[in-house]
PDB file of N, CA and C in Angstrom:
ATOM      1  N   UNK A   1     -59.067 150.485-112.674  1.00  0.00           N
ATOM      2  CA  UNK A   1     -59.718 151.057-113.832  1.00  0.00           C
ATOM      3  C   UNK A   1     -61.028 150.329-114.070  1.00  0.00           C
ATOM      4  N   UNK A   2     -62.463 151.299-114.417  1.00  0.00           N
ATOM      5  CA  UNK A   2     -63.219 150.361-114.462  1.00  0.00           C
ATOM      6  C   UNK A   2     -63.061 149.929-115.957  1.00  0.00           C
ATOM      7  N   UNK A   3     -63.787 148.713-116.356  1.00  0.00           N
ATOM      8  CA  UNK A   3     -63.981 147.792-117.788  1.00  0.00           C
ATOM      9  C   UNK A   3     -65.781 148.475-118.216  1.00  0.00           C
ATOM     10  N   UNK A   4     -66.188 148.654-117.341  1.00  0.00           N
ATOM     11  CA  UNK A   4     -67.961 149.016-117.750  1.00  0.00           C
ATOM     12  C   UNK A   4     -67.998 147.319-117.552  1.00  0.00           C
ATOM     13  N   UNK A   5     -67.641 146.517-117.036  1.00  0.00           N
ATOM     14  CA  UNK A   5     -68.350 144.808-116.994  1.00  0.00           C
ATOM     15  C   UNK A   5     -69.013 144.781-115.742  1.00  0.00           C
ATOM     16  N   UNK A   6     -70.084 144.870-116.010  1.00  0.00           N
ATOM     17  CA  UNK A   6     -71.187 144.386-114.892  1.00  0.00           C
ATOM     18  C   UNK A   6     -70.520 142.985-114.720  1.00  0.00           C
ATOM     19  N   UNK A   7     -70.159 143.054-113.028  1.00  0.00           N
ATOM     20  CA  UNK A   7     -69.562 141.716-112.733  1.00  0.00           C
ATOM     21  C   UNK A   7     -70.818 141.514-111.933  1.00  0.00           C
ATOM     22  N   UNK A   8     -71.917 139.619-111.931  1.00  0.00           N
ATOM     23  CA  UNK A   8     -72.645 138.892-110.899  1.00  0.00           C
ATOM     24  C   UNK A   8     -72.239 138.379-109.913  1.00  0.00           C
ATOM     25  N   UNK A   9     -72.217 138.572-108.526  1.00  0.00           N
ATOM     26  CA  UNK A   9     -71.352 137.493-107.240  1.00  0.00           C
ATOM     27  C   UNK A   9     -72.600 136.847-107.741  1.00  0.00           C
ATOM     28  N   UNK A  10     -72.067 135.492-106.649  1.00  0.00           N
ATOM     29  CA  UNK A  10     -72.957 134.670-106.477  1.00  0.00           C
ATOM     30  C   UNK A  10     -74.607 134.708-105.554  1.00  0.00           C
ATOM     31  N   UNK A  11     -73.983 135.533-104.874  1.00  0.00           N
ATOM     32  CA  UNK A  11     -75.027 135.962-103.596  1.00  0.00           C
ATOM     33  C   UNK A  11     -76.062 137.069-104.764  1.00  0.00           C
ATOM     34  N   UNK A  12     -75.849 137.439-105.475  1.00  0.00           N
ATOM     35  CA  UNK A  12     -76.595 138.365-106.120  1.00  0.00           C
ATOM     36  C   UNK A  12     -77.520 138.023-107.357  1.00  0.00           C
ATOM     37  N   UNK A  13     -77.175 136.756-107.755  1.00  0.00           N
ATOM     38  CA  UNK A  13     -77.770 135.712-108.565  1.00  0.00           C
ATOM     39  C   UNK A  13     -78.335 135.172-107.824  1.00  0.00           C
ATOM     40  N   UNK A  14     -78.188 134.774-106.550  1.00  0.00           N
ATOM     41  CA  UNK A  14     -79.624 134.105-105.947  1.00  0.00           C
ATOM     42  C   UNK A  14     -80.390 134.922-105.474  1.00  0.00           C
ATOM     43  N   UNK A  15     -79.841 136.504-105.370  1.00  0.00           N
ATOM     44  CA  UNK A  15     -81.182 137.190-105.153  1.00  0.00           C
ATOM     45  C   UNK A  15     -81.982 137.354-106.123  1.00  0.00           C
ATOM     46  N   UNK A  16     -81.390 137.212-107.212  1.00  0.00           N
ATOM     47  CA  UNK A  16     -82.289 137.130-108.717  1.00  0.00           C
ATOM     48  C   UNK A  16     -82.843 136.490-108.877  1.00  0.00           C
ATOM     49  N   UNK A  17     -82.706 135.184-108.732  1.00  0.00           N
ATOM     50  CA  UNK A  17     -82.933 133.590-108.683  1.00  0.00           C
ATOM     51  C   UNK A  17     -84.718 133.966-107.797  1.00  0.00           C
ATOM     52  N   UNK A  18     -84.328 134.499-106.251  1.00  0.00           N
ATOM     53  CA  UNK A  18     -85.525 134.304-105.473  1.00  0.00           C
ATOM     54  C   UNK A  18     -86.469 135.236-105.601  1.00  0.00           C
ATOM     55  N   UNK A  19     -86.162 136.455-106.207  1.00  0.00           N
ATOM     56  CA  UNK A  19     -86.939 136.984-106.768  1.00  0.00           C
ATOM     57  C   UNK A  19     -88.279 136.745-107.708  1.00  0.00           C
ATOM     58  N   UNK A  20     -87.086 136.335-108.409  1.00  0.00           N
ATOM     59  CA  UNK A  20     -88.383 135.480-109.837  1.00  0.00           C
ATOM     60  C   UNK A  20     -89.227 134.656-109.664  1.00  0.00           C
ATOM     61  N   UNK A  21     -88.884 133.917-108.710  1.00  0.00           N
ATOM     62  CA  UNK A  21     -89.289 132.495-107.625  1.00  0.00           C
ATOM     63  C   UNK A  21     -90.757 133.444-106.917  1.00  0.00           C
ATOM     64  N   UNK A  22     -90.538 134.569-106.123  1.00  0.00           N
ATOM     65  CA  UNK A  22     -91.624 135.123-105.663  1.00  0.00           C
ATOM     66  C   UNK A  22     -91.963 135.414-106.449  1.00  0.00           C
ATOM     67  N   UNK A  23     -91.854 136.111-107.852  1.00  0.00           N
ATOM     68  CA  UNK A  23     -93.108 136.853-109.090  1.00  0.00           C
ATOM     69  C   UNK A  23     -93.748 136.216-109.084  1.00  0.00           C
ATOM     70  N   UNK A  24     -93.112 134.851-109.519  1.00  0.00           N
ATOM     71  CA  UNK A  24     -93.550 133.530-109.898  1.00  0.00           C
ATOM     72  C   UNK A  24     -94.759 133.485-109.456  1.00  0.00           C
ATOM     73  N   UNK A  25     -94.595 133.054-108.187  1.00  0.00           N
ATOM     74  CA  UNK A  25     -95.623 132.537-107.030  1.00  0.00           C
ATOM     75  C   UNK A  25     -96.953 133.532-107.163  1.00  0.00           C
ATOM     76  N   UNK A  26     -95.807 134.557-106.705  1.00  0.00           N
ATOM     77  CA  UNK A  26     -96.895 135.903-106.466  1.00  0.00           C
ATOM     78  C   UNK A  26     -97.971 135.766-107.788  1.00  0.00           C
ATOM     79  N   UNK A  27     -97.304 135.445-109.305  1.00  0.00           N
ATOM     80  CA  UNK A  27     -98.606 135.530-110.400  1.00  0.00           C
ATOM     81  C   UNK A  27     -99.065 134.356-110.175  1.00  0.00           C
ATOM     82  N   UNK A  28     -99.080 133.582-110.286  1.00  0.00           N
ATOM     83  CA  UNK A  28     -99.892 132.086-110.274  1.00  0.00           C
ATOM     84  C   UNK A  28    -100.918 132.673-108.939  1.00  0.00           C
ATOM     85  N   UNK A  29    -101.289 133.049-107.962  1.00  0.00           N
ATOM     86  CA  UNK A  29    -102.162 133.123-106.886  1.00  0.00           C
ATOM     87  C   UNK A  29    -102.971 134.196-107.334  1.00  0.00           C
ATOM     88  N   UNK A  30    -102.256 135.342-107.983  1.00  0.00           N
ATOM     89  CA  UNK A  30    -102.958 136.313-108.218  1.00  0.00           C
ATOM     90  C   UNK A  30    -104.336 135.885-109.934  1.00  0.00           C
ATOM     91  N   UNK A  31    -103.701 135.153-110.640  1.00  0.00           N
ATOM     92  CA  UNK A  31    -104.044 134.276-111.334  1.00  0.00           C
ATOM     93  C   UNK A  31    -105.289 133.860-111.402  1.00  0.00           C
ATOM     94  N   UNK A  32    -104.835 132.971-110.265  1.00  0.00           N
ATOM     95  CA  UNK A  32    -105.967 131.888-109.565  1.00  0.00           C
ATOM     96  C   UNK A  32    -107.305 132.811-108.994  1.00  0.00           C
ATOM     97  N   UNK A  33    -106.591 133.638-108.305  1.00  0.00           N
ATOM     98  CA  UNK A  33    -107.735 134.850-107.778  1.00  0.00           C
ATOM     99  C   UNK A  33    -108.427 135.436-108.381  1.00  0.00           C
ATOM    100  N   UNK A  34    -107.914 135.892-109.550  1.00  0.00           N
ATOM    101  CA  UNK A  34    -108.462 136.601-111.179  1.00  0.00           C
ATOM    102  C   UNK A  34    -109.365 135.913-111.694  1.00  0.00           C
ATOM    103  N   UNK A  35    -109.255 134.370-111.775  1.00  0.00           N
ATOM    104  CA  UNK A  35    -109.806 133.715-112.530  1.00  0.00           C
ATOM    105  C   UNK A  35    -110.938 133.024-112.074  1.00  0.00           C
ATOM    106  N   UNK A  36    -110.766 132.954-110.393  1.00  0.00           N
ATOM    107  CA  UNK A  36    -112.094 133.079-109.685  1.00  0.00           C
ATOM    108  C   UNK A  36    -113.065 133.765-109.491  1.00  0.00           C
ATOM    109  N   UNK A  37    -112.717 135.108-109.193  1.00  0.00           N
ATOM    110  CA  UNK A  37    -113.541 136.000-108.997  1.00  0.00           C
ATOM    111  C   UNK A  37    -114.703 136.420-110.313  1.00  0.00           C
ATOM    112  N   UNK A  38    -113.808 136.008-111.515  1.00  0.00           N
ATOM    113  CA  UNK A  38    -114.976 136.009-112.776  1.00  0.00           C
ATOM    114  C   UNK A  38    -114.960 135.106-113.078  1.00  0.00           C
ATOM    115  N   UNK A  39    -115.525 133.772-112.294  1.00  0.00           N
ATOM    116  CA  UNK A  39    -115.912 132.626-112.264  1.00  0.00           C
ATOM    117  C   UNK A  39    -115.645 131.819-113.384  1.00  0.00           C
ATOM    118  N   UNK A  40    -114.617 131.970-113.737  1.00  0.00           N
ATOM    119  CA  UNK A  40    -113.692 130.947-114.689  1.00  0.00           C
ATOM    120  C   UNK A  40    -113.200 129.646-113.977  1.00  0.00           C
ATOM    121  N   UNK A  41    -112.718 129.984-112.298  1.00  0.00           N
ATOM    122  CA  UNK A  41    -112.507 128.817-111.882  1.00  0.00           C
ATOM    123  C   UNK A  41    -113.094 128.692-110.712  1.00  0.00           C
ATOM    124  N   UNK A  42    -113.544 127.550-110.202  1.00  0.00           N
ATOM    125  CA  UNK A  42    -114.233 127.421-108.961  1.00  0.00           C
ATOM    126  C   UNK A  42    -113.535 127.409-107.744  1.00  0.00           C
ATOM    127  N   UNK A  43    -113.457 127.867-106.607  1.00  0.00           N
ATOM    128  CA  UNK A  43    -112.299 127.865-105.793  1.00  0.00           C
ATOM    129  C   UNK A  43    -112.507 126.751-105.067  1.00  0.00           C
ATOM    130  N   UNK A  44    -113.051 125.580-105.346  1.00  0.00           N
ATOM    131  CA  UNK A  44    -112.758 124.182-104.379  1.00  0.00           C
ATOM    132  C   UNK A  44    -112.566 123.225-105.597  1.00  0.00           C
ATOM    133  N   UNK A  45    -112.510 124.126-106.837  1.00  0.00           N
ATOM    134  CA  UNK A  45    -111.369 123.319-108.070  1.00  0.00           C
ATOM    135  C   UNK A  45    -110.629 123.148-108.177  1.00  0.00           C
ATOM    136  N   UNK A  46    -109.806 121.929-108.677  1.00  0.00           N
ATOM    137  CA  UNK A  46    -107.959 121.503-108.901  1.00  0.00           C
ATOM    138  C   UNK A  46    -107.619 122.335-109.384  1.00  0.00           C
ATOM    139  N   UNK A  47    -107.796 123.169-110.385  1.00  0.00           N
ATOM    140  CA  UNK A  47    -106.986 124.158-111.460  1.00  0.00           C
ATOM    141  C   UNK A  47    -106.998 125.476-110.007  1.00  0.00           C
ATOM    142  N   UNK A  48    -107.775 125.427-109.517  1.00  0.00           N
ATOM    143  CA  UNK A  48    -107.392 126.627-108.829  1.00  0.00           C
ATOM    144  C   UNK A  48    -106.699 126.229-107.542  1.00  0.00           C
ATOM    145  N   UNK A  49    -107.040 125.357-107.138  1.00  0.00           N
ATOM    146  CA  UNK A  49    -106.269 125.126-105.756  1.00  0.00           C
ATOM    147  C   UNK A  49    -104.851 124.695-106.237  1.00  0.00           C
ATOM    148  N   UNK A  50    -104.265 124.098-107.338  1.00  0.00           N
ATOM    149  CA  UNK A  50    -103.509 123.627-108.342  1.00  0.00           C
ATOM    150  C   UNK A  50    -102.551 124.994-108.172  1.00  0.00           C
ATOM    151  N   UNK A  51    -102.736 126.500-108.703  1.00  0.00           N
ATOM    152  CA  UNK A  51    -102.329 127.081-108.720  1.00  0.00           C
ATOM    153  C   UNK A  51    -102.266 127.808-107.479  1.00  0.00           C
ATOM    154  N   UNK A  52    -102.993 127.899-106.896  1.00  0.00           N
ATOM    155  CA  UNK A  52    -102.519 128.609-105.388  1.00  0.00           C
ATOM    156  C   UNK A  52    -101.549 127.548-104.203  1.00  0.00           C
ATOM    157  N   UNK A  53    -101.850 126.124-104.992  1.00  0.00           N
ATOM    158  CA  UNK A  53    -100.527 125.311-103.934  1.00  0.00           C
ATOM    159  C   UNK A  53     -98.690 125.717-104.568  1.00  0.00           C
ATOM    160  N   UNK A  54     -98.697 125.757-105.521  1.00  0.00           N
ATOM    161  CA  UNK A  54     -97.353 126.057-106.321  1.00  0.00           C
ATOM    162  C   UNK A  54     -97.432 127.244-106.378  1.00  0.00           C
ATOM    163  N   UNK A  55     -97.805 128.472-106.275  1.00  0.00           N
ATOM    164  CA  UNK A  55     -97.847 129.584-105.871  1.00  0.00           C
ATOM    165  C   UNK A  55     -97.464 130.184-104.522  1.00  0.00           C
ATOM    166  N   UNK A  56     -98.191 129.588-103.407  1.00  0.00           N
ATOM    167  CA  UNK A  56     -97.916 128.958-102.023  1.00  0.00           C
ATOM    168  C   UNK A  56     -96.570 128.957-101.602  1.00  0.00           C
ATOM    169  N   UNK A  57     -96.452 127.445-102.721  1.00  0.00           N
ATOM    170  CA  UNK A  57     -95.048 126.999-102.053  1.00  0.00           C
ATOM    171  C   UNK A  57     -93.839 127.401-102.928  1.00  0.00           C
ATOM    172  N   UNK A  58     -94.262 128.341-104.342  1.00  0.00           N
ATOM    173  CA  UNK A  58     -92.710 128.892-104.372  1.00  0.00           C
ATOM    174  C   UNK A  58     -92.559 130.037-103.165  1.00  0.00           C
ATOM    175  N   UNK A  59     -93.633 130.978-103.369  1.00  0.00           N
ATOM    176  CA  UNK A  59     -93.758 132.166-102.018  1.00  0.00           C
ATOM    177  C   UNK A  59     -93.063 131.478-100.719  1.00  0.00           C
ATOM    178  N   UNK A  60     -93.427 130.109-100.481  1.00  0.00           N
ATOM    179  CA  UNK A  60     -93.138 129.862 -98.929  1.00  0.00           C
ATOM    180  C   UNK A  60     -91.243 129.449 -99.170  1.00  0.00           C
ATOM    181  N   UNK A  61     -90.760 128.996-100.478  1.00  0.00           N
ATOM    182  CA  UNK A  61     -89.459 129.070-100.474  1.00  0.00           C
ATOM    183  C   UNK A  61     -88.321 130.330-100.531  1.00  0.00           C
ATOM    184  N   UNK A  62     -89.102 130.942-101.080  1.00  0.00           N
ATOM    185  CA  UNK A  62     -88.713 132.402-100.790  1.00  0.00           C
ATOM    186  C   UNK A  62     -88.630 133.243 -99.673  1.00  0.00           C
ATOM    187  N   UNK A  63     -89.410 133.148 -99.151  1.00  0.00           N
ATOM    188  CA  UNK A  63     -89.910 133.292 -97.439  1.00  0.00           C
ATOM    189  C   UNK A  63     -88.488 132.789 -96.439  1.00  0.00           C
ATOM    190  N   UNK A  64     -88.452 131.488 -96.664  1.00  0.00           N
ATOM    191  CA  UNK A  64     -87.389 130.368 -96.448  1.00  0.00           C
ATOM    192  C   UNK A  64     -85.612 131.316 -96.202  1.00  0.00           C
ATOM    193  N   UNK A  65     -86.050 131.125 -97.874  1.00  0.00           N
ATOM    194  CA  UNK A  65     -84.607 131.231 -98.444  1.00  0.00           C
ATOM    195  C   UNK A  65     -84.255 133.259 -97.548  1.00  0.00           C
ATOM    196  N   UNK A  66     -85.184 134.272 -97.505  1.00  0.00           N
ATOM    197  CA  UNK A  66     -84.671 135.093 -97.230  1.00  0.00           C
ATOM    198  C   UNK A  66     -85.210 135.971 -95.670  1.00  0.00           C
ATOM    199  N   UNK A  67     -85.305 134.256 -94.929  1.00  0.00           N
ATOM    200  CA  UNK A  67     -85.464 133.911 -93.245  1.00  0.00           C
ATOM    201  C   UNK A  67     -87.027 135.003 -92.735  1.00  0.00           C
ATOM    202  N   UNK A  68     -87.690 135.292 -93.863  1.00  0.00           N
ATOM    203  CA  UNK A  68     -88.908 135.725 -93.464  1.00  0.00           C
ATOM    204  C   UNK A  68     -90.020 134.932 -92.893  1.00  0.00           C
ATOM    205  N   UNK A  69     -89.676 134.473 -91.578  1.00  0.00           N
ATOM    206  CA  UNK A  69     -90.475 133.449 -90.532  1.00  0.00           C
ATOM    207  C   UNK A  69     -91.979 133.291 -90.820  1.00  0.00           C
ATOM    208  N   UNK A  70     -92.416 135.023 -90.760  1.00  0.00           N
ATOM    209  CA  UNK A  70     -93.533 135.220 -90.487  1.00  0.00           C
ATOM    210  C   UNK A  70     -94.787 134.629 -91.784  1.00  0.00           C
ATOM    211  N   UNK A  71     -93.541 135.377 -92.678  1.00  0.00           N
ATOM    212  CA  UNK A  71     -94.320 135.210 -94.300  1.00  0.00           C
ATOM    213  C   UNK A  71     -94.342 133.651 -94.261  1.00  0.00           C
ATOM    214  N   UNK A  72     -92.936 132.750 -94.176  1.00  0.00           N
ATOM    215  CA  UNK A  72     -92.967 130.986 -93.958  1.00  0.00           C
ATOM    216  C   UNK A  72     -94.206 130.574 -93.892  1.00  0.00           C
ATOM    217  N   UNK A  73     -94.478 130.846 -92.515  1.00  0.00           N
ATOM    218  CA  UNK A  73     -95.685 130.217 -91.589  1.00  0.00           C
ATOM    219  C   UNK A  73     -97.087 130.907 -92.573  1.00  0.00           C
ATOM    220  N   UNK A  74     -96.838 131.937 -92.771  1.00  0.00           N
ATOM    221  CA  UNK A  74     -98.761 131.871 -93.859  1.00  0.00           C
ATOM    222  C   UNK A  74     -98.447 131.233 -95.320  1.00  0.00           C
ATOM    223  N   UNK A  75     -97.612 131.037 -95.620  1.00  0.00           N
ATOM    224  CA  UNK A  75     -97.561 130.436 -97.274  1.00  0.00           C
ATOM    225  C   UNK A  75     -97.779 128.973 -96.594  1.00  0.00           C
ATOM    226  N   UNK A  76     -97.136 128.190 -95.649  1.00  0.00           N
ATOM    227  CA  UNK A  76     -97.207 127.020 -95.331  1.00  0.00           C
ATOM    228  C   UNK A  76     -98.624 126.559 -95.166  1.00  0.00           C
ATOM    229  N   UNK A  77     -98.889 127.809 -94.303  1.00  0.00           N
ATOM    230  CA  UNK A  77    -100.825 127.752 -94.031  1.00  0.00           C
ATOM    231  C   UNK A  77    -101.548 127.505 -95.375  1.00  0.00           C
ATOM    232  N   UNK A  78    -101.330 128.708 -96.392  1.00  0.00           N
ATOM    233  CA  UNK A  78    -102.190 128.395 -97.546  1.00  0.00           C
ATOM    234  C   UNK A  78    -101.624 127.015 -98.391  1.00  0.00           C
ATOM    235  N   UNK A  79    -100.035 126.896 -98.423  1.00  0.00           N
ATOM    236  CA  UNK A  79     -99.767 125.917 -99.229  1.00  0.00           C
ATOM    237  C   UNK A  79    -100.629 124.469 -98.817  1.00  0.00           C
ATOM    238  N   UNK A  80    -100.755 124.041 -97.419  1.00  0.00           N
ATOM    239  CA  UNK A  80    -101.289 123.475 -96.958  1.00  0.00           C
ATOM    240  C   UNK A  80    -102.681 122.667 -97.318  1.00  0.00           C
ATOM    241  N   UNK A  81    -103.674 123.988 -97.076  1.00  0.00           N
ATOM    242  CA  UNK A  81    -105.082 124.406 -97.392  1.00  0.00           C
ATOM    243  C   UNK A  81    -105.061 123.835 -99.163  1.00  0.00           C
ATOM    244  N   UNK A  82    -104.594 124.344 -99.894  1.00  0.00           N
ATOM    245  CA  UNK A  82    -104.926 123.897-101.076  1.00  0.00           C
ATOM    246  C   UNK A  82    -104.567 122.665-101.209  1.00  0.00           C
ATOM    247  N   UNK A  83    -102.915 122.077-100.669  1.00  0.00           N
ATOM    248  CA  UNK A  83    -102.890 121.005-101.191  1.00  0.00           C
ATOM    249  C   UNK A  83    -103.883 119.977-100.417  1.00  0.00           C
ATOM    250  N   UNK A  84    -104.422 119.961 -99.383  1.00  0.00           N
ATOM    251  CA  UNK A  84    -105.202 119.108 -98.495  1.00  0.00           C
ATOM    252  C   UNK A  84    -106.936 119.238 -99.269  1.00  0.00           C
ATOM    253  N   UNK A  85    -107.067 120.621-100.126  1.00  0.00           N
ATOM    254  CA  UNK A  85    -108.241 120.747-100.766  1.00  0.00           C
ATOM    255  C   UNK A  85    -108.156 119.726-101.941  1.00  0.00           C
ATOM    256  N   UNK A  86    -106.756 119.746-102.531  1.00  0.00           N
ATOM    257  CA  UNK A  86    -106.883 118.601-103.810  1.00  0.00           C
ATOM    258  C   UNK A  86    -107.019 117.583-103.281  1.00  0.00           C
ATOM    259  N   UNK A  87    -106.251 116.563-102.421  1.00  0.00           N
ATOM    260  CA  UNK A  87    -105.866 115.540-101.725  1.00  0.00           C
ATOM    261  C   UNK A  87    -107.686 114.840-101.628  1.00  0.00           C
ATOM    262  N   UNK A  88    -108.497 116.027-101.052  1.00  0.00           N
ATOM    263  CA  UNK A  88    -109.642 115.711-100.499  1.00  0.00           C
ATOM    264  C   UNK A  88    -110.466 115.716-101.949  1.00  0.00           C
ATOM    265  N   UNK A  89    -110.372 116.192-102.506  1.00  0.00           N
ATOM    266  CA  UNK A  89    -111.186 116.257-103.924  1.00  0.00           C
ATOM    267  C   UNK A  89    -111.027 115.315-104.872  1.00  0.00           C
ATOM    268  N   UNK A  90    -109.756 114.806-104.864  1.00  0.00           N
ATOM    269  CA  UNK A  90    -109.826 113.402-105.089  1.00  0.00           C
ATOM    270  C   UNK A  90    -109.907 112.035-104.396  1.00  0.00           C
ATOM    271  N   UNK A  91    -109.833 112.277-103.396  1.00  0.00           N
ATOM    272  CA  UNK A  91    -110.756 111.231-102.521  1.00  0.00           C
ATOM    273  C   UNK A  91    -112.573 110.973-102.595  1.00  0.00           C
ATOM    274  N   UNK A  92    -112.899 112.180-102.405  1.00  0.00           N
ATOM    275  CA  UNK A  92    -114.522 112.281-102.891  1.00  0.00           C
ATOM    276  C   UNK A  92    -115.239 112.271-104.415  1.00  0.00           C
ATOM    277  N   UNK A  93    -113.917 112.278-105.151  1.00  0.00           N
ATOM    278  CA  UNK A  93    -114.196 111.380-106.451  1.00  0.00           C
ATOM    279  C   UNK A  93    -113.842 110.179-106.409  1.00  0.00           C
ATOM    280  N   UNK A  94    -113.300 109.354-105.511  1.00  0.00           N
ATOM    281  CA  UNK A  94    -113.206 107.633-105.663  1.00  0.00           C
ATOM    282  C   UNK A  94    -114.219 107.129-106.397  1.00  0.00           C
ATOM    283  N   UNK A  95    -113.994 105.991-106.982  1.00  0.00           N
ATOM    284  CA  UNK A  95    -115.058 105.148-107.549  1.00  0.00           C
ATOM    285  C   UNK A  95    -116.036 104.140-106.291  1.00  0.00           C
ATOM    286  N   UNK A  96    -115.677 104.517-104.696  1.00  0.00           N
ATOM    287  CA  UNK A  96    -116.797 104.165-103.990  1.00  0.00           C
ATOM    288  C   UNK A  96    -117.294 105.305-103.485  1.00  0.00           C
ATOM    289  N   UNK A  97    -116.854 106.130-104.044  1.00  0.00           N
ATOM    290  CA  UNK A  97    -118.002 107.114-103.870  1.00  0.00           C
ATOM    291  C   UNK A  97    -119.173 107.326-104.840  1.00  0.00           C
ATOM    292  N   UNK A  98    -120.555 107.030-104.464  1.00  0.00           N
ATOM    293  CA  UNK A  98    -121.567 107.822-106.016  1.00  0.00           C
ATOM    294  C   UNK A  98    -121.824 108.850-106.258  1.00  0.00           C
ATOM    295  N   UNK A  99    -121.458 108.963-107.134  1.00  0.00           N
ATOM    296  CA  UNK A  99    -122.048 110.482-107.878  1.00  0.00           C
ATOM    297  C   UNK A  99    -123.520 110.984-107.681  1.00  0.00           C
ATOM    298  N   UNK A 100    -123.614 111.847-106.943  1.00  0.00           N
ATOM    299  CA  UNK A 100    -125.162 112.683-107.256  1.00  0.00           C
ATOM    300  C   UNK A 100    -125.961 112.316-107.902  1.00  0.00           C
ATOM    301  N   UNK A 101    -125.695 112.162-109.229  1.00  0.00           N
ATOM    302  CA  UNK A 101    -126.592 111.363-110.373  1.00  0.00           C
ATOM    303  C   UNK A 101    -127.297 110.013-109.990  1.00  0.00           C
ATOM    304  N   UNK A 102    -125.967 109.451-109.426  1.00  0.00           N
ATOM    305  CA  UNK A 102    -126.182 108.212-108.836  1.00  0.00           C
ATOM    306  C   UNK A 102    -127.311 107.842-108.143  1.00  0.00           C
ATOM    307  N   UNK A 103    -127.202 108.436-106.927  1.00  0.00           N
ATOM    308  CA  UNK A 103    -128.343 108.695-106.164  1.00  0.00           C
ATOM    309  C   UNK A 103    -129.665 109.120-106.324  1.00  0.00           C
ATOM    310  N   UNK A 104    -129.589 110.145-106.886  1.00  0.00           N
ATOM    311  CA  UNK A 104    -130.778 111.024-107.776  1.00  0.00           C
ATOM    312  C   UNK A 104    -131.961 109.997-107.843  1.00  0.00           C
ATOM    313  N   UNK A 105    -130.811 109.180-109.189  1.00  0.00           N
ATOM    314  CA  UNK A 105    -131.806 108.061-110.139  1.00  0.00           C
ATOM    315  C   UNK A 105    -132.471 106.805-108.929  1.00  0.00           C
ATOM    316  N   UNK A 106    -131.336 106.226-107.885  1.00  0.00           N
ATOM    317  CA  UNK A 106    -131.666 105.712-106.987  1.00  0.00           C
ATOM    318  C   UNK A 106    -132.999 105.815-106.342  1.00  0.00           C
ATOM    319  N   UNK A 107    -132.538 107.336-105.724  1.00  0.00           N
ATOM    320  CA  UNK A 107    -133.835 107.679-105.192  1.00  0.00           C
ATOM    321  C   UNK A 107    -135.080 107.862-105.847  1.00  0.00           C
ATOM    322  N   UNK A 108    -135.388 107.945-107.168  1.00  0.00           N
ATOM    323  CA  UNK A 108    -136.546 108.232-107.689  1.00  0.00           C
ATOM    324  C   UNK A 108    -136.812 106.862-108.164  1.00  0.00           C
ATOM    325  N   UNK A 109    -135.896 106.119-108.212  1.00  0.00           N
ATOM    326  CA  UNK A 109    -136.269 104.801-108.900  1.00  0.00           C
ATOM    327  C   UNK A 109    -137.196 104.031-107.429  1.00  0.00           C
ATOM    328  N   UNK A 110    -136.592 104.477-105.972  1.00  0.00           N
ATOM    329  CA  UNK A 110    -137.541 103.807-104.907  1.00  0.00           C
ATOM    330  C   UNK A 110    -138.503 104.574-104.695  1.00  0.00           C
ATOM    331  N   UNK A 111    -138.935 105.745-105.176  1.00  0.00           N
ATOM    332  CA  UNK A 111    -140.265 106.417-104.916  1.00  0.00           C
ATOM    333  C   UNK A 111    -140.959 106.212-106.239  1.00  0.00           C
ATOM    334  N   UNK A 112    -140.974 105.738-107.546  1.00  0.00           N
ATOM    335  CA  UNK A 112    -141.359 105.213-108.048  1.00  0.00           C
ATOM    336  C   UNK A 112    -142.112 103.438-107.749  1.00  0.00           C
ATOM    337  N   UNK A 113    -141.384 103.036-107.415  1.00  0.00           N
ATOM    338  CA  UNK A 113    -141.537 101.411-106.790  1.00  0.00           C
ATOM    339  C   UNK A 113    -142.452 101.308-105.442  1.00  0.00           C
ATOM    340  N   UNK A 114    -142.456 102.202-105.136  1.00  0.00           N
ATOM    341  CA  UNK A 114    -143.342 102.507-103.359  1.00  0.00           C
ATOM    342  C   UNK A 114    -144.921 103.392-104.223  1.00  0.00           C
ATOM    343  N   UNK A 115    -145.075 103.703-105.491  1.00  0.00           N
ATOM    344  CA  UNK A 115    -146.189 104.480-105.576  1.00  0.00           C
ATOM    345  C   UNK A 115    -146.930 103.563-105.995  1.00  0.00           C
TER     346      UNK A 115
END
């Protein structure tokens, strides 16, 4: 007899589970893309590479989780790309690195001194 009780297996909650996991992903990139293209964010910016790495890599767990190889291997690619874009963006902000400004003043301060 049925009850009308929507019964959940387990297997059907994690398709729910990975689902949301891809929206997820899927909005955060689309996001990031949105928010570039009308130059809200710069695309070799943390906030944007920020969101296309966790975007990336929920997509690439999803990928994972439902043995889509192909999809794996390009989320890994982009997850990659962004996180190696932050990694590098804060390296080239170190404090031995100078700032533009830095230099700028440098340089005009020795073409001043040479005139």
């Amino acid at each position: 007899m049925d009850s009308g009780i929507l019964v959940v297996s387990d297997s059907m909650l994690s398709d729910i589970d990975t689902v949301i996991v891809a929206y997820l992903g899927m909005f955060l990139i689309l996001v990031a893309f949105f928010l570039e293209t009308r130059n809200k964010l710069h695309s070799k910016g943390k906030p944007y590479l920020s969101l296309m790495a966790i975007g990336s890599a929920l997509l690439a767990i999803r990928a994972y989780l439902i043995e889509e190889w192909a999809f794996l291997i390009l989320e890994l690619a982009w997850f990659s790309t962004a996180f190696l874009g932050i990694v590098f963006t804060q390296l080239s902000k170190s404090p031995l690195t100078p700032d533009s400004v830095d230099v700028k003043i440098e340089v005009e301060s020795a073409i001043e001194d040479n005139q």
